[in-house]
PDB file of N, CA and C in Angstrom:
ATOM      1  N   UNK A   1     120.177  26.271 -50.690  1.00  0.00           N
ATOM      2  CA  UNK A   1     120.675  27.209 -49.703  1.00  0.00           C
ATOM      3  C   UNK A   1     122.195  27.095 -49.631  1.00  0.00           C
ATOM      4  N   UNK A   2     123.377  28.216 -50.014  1.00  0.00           N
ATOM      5  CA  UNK A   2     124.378  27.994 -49.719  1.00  0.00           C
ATOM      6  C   UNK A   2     124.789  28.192 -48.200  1.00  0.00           C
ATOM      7  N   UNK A   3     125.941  27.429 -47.911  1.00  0.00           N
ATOM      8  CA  UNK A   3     126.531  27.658 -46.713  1.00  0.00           C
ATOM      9  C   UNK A   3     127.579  28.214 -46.672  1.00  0.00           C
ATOM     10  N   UNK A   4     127.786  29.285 -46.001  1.00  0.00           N
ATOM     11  CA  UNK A   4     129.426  29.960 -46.393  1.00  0.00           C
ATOM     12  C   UNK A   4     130.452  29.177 -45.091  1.00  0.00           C
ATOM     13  N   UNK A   5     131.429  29.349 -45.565  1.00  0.00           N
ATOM     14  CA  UNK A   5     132.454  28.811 -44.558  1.00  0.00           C
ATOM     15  C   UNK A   5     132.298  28.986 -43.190  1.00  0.00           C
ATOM     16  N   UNK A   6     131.775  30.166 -42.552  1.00  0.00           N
ATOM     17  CA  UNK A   6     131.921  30.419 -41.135  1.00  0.00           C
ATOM     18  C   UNK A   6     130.318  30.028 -40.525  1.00  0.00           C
ATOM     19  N   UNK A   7     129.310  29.245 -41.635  1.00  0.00           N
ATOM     20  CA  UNK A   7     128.139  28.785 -41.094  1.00  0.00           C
ATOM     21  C   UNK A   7     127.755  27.806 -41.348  1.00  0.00           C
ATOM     22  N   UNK A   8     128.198  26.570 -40.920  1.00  0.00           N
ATOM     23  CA  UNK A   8     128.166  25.251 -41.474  1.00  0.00           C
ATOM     24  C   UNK A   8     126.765  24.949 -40.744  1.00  0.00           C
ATOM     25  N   UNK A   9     126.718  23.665 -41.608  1.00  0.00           N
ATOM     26  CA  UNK A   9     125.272  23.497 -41.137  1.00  0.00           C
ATOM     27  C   UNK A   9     125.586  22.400 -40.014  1.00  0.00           C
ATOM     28  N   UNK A  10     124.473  21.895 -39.021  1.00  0.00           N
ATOM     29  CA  UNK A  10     124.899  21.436 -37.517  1.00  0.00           C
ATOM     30  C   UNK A  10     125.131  20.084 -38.351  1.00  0.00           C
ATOM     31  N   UNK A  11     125.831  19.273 -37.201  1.00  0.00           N
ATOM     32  CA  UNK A  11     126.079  17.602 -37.547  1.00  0.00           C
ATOM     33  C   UNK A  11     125.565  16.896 -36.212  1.00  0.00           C
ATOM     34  N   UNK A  12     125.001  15.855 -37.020  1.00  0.00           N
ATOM     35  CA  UNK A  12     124.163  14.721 -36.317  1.00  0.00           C
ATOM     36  C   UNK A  12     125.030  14.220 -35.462  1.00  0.00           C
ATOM     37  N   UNK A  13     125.274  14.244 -33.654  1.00  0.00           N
ATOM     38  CA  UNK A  13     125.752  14.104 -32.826  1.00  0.00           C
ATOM     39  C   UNK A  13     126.255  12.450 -32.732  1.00  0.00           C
ATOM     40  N   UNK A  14     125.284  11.449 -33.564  1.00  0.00           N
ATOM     41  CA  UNK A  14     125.097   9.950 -33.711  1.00  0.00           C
ATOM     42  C   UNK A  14     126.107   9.826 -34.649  1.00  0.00           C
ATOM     43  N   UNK A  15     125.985  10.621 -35.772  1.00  0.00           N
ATOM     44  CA  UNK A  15     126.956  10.585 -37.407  1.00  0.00           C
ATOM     45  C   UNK A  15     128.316  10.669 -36.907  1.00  0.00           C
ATOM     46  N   UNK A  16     128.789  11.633 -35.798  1.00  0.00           N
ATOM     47  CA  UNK A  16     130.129  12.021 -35.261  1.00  0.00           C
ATOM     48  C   UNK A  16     130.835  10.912 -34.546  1.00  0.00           C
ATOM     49  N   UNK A  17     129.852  10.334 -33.795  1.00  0.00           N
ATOM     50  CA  UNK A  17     130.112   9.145 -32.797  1.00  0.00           C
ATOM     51  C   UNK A  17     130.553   8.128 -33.764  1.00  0.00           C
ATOM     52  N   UNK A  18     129.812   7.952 -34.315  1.00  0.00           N
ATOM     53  CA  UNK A  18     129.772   6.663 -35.561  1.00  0.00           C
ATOM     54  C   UNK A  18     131.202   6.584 -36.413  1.00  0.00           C
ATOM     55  N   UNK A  19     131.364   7.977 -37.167  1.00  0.00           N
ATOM     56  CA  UNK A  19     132.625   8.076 -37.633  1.00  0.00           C
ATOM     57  C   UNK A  19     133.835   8.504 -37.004  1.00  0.00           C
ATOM     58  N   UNK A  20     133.863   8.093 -35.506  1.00  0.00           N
ATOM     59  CA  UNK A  20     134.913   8.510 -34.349  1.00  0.00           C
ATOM     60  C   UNK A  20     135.261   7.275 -34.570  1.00  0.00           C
ATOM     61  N   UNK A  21     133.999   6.263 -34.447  1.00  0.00           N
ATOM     62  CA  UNK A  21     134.446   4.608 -33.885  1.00  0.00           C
ATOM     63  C   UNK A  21     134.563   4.022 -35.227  1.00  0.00           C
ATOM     64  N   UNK A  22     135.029   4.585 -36.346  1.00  0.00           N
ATOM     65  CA  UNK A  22     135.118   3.920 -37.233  1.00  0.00           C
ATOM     66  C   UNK A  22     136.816   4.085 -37.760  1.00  0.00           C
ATOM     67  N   UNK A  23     137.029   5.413 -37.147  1.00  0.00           N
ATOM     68  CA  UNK A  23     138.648   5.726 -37.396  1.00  0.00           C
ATOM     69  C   UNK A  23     139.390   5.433 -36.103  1.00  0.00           C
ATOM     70  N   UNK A  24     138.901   4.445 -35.586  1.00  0.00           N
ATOM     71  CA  UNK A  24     140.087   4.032 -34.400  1.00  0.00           C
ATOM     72  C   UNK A  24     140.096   4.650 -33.076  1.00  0.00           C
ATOM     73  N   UNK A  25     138.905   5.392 -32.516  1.00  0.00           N
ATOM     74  CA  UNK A  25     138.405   5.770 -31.314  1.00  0.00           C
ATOM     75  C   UNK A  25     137.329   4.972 -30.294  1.00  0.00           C
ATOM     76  N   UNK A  26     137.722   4.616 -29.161  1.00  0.00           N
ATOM     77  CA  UNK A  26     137.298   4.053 -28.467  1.00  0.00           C
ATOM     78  C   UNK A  26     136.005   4.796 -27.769  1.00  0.00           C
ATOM     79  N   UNK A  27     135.583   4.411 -26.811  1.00  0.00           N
ATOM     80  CA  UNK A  27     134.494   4.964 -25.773  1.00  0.00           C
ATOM     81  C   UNK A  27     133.825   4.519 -24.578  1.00  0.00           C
ATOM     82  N   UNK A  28     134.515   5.656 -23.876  1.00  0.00           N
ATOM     83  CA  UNK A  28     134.190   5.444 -22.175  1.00  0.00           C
ATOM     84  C   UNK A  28     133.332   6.464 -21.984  1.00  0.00           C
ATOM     85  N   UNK A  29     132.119   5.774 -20.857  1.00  0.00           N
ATOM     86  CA  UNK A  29     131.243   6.693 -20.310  1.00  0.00           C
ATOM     87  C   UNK A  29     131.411   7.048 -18.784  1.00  0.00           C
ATOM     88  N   UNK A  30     130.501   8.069 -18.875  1.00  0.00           N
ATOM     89  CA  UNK A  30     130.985   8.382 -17.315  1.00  0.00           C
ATOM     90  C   UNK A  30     129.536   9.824 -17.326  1.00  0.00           C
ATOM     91  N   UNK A  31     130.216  10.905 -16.392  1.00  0.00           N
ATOM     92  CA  UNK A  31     129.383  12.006 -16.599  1.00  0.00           C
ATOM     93  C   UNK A  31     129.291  12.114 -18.082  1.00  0.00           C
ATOM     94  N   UNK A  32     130.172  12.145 -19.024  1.00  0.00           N
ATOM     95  CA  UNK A  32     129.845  12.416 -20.590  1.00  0.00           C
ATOM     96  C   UNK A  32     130.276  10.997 -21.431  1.00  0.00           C
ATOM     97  N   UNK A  33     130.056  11.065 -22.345  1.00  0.00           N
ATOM     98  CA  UNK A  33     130.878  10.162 -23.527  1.00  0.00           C
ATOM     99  C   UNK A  33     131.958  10.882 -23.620  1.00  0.00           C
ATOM    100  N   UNK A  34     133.063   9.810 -23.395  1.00  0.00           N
ATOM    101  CA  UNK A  34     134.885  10.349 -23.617  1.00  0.00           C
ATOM    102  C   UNK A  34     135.159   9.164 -25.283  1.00  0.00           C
ATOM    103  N   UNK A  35     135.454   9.774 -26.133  1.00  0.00           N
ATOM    104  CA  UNK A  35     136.085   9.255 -26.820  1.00  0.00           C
ATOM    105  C   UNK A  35     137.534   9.358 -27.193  1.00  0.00           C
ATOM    106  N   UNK A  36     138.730   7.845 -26.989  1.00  0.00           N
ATOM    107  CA  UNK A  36     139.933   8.040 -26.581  1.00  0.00           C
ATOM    108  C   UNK A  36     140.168   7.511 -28.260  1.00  0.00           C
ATOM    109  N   UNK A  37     141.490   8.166 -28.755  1.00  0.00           N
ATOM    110  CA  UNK A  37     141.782   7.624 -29.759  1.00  0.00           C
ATOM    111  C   UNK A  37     142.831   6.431 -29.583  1.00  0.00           C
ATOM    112  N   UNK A  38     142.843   5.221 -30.200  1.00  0.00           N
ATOM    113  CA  UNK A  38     143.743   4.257 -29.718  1.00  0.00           C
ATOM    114  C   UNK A  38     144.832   4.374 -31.615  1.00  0.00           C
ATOM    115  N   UNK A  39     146.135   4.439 -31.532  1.00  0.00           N
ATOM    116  CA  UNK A  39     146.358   4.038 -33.261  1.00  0.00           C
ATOM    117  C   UNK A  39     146.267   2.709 -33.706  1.00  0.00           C
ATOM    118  N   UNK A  40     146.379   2.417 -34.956  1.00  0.00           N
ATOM    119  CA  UNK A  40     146.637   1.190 -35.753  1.00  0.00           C
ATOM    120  C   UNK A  40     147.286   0.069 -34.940  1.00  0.00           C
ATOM    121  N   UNK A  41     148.272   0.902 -34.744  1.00  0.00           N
ATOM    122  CA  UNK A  41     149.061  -0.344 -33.271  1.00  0.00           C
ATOM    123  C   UNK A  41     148.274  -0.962 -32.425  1.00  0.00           C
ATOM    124  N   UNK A  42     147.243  -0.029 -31.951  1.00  0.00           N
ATOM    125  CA  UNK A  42     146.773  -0.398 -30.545  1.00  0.00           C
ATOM    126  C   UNK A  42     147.047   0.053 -29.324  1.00  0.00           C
ATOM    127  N   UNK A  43     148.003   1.450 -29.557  1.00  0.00           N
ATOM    128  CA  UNK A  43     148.551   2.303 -28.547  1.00  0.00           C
ATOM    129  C   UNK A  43     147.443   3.312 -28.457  1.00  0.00           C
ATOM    130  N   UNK A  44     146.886   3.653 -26.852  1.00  0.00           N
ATOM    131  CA  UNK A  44     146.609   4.183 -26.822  1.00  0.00           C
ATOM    132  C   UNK A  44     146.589   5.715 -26.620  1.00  0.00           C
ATOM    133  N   UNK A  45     146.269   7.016 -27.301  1.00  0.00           N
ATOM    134  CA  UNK A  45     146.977   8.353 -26.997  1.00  0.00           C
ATOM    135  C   UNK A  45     146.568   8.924 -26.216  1.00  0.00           C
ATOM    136  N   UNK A  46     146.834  10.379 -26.386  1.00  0.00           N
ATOM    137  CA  UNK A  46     146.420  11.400 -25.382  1.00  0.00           C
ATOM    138  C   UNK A  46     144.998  12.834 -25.982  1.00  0.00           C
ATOM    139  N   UNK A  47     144.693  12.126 -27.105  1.00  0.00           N
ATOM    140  CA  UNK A  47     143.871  12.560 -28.136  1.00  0.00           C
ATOM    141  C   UNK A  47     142.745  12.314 -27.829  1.00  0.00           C
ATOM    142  N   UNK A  48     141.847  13.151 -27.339  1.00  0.00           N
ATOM    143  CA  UNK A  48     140.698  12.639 -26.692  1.00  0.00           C
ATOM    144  C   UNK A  48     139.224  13.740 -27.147  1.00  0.00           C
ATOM    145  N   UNK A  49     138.201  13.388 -27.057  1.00  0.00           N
ATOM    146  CA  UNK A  49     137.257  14.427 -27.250  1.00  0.00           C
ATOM    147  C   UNK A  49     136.020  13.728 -26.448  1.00  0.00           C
ATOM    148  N   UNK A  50     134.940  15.054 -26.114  1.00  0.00           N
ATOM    149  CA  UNK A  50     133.686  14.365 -24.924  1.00  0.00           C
ATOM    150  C   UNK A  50     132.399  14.741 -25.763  1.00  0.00           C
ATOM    151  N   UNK A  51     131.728  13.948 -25.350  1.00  0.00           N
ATOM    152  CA  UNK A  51     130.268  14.577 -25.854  1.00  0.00           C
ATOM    153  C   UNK A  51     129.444  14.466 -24.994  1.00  0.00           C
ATOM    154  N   UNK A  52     128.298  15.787 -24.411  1.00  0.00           N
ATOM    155  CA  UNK A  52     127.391  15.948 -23.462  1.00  0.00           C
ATOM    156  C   UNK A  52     126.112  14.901 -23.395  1.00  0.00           C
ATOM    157  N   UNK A  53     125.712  14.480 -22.733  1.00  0.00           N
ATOM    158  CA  UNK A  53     124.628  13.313 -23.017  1.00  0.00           C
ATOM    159  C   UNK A  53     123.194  14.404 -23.078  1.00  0.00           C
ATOM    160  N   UNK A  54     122.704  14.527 -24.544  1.00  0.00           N
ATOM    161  CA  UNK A  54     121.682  15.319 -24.696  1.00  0.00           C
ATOM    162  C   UNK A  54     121.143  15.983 -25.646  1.00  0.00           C
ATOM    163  N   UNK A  55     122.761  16.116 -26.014  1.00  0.00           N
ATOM    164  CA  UNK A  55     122.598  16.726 -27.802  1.00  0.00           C
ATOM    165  C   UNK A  55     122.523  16.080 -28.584  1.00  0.00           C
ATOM    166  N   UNK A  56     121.782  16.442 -29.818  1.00  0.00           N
ATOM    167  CA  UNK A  56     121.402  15.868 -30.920  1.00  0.00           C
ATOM    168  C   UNK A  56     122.191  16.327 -31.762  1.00  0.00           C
ATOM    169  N   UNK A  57     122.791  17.527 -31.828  1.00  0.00           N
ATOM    170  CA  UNK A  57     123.551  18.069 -33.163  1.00  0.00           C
ATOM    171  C   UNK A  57     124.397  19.068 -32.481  1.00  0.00           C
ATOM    172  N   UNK A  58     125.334  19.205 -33.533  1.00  0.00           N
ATOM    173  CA  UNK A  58     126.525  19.765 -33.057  1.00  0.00           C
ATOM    174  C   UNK A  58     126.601  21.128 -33.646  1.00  0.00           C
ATOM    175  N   UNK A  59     126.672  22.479 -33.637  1.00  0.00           N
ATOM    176  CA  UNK A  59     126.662  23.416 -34.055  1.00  0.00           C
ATOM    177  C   UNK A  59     128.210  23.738 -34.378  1.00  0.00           C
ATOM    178  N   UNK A  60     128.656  24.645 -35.645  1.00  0.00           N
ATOM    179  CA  UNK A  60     129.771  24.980 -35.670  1.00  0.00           C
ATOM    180  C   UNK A  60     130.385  25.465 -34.736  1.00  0.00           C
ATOM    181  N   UNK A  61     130.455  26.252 -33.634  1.00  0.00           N
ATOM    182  CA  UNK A  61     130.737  26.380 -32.240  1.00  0.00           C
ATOM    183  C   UNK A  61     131.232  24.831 -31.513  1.00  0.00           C
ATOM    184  N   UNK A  62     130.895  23.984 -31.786  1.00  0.00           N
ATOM    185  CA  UNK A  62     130.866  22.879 -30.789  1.00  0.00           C
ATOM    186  C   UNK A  62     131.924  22.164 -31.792  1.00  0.00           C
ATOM    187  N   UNK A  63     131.785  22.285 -32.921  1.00  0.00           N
ATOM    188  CA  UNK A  63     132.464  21.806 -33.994  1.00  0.00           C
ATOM    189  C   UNK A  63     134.224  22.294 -33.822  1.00  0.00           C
ATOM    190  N   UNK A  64     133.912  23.590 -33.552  1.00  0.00           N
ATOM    191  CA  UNK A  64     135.576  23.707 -33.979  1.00  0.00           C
ATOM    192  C   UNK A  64     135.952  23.565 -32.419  1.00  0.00           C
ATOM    193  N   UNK A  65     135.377  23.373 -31.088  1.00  0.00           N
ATOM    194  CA  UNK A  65     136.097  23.257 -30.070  1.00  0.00           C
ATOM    195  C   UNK A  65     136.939  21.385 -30.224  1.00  0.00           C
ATOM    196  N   UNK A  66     135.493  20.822 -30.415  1.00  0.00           N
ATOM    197  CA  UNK A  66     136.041  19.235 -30.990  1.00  0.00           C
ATOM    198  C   UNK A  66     137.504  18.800 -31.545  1.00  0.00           C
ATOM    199  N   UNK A  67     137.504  19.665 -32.987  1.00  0.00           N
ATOM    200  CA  UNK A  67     138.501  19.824 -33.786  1.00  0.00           C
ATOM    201  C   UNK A  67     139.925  20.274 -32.933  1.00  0.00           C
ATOM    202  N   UNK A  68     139.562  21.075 -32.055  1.00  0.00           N
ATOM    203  CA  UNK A  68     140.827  21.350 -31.430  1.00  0.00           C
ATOM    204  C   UNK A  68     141.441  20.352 -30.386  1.00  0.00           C
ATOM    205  N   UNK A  69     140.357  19.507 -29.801  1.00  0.00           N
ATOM    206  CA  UNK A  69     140.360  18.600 -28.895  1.00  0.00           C
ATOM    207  C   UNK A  69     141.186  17.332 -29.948  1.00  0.00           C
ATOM    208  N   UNK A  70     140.609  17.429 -31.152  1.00  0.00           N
ATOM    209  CA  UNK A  70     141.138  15.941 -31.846  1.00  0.00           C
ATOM    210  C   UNK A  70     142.718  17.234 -32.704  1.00  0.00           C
ATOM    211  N   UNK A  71     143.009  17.623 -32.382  1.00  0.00           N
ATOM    212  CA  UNK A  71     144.265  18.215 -33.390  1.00  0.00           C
ATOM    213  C   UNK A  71     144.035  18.450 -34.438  1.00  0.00           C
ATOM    214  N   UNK A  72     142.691  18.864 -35.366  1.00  0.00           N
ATOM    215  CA  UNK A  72     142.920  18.963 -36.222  1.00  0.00           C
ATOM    216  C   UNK A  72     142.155  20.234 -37.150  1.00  0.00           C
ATOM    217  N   UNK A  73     142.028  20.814 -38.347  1.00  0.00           N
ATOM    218  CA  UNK A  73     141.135  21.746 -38.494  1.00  0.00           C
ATOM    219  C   UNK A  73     140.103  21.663 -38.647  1.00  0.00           C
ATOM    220  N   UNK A  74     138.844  22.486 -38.848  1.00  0.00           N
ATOM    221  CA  UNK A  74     137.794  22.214 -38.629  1.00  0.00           C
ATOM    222  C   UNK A  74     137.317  21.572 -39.619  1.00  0.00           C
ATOM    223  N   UNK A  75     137.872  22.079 -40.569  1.00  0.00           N
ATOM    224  CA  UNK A  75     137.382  21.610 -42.196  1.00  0.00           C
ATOM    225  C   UNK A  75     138.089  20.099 -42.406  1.00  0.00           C
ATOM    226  N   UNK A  76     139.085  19.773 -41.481  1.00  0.00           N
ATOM    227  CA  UNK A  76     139.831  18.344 -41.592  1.00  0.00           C
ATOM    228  C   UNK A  76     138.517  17.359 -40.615  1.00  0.00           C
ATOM    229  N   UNK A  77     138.026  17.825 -39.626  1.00  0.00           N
ATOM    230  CA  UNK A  77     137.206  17.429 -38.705  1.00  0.00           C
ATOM    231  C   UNK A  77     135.964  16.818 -39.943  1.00  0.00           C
ATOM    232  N   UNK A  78     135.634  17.681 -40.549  1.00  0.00           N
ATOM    233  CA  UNK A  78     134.203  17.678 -41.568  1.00  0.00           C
ATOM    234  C   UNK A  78     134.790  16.422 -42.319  1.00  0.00           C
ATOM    235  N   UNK A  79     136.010  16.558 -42.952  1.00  0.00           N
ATOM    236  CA  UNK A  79     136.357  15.105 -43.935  1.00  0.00           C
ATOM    237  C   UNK A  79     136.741  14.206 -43.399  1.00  0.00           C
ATOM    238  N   UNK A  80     136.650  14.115 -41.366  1.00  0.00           N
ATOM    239  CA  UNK A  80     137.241  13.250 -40.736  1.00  0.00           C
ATOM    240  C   UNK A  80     135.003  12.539 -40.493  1.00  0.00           C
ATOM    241  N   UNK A  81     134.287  13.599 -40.587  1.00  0.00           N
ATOM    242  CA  UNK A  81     132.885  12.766 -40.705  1.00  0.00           C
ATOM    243  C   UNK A  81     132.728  12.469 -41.617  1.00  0.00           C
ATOM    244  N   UNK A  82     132.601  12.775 -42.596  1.00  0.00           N
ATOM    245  CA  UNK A  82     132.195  12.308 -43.999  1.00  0.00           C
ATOM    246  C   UNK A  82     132.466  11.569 -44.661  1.00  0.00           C
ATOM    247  N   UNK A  83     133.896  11.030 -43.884  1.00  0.00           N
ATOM    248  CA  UNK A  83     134.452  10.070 -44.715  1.00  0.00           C
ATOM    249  C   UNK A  83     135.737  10.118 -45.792  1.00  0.00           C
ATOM    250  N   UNK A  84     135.889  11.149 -46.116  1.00  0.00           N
ATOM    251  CA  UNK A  84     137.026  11.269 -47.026  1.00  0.00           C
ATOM    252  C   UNK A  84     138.368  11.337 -46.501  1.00  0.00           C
ATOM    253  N   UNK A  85     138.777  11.636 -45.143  1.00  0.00           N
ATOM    254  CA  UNK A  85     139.764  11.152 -44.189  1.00  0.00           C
ATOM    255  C   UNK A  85     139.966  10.219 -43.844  1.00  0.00           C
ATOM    256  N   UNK A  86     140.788   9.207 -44.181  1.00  0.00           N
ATOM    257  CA  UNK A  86     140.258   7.681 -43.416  1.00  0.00           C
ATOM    258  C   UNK A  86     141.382   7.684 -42.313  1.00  0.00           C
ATOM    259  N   UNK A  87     141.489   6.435 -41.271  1.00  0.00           N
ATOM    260  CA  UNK A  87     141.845   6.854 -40.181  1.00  0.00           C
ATOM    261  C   UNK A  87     143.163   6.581 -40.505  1.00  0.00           C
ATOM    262  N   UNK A  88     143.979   6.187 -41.858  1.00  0.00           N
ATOM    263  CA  UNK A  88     145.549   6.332 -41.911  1.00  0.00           C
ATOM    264  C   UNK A  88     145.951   7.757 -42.307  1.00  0.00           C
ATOM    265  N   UNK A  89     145.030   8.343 -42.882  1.00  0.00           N
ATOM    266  CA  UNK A  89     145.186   9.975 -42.954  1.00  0.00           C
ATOM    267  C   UNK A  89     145.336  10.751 -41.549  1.00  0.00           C
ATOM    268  N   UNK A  90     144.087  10.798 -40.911  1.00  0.00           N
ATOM    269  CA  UNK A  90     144.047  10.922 -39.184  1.00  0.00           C
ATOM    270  C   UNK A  90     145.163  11.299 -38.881  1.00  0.00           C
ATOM    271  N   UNK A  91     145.696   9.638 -38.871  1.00  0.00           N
ATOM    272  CA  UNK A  91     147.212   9.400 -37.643  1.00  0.00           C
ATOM    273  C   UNK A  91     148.540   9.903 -38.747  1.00  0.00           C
ATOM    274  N   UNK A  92     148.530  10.053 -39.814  1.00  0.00           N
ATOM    275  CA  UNK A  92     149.411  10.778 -40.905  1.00  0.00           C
ATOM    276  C   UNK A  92     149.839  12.487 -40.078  1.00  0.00           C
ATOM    277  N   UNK A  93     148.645  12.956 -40.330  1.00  0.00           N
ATOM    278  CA  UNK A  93     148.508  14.350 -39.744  1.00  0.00           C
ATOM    279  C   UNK A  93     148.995  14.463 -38.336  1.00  0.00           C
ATOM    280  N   UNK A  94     148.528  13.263 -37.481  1.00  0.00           N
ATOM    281  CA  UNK A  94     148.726  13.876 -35.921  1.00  0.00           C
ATOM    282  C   UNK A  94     150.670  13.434 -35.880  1.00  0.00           C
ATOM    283  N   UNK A  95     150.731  12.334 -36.553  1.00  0.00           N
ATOM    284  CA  UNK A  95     152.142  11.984 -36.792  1.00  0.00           C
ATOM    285  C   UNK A  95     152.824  13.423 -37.048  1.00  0.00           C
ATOM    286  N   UNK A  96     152.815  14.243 -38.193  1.00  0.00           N
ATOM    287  CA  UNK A  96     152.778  15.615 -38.950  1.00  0.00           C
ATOM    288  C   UNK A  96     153.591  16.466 -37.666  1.00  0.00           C
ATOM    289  N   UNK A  97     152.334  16.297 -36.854  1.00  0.00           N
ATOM    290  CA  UNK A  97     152.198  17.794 -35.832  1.00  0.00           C
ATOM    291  C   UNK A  97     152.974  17.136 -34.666  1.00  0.00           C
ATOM    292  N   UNK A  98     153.633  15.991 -34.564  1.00  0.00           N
ATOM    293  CA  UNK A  98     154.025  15.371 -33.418  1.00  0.00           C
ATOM    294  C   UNK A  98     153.492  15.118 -32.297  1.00  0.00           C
ATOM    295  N   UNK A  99     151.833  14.927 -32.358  1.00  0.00           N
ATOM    296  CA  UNK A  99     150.808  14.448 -31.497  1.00  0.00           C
ATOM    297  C   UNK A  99     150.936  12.959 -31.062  1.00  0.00           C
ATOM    298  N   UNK A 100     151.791  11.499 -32.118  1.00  0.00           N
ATOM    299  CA  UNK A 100     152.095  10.347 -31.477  1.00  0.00           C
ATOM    300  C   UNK A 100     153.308   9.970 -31.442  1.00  0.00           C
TER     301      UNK A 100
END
């Protein structure tokens, strides 16, 4: 089945979490999961994204609001799960856009 660009297929809400806390994002609960990004330093930013306690998967809709929440594009978001972004790329980019 192909997927065209504007219909990605959903992402595992666990997979997102997982590769948040693997590129240098923390996590506070509360009404939702807040995930804060801290950098390499150990400074913490203003880069933040939430997740609803309930969902299982993330639909492209939910996807590119995320992406905007973390600064970045949607398709940067996808190689920020998958792995091919690692988190000195991340903070490269937000460095880029003058986000730290």
């Amino acid at each position: 089945m192909l997927i065209g660009k504007n219909n990605l297929m959903p992402k595992k809400v666990k997979n997102i979490k997982a590769s948040l806390l693997r590129k240098g994002f923390v996590v506070r609960e509360g009404d939702h999961t807040y995930f804060y990004y801290k950098t390499i330093e150990g400074k913490e930013t203003t880069i933040r994204t939430k997740f609803s306690h309930g969902k299982r998967e993330y639909d492209d809709h939910l996807l590119s609001l995320v992406s905007k929440q973390l600064e970045i594009s949607r398709s940067e978001l996808l190689e920020l799960i998958e792995c091919p972004l690692d988190r000195k790329g991340y903070e490269e980019k937000l460095r880029t856009i003058e986000e730290l």
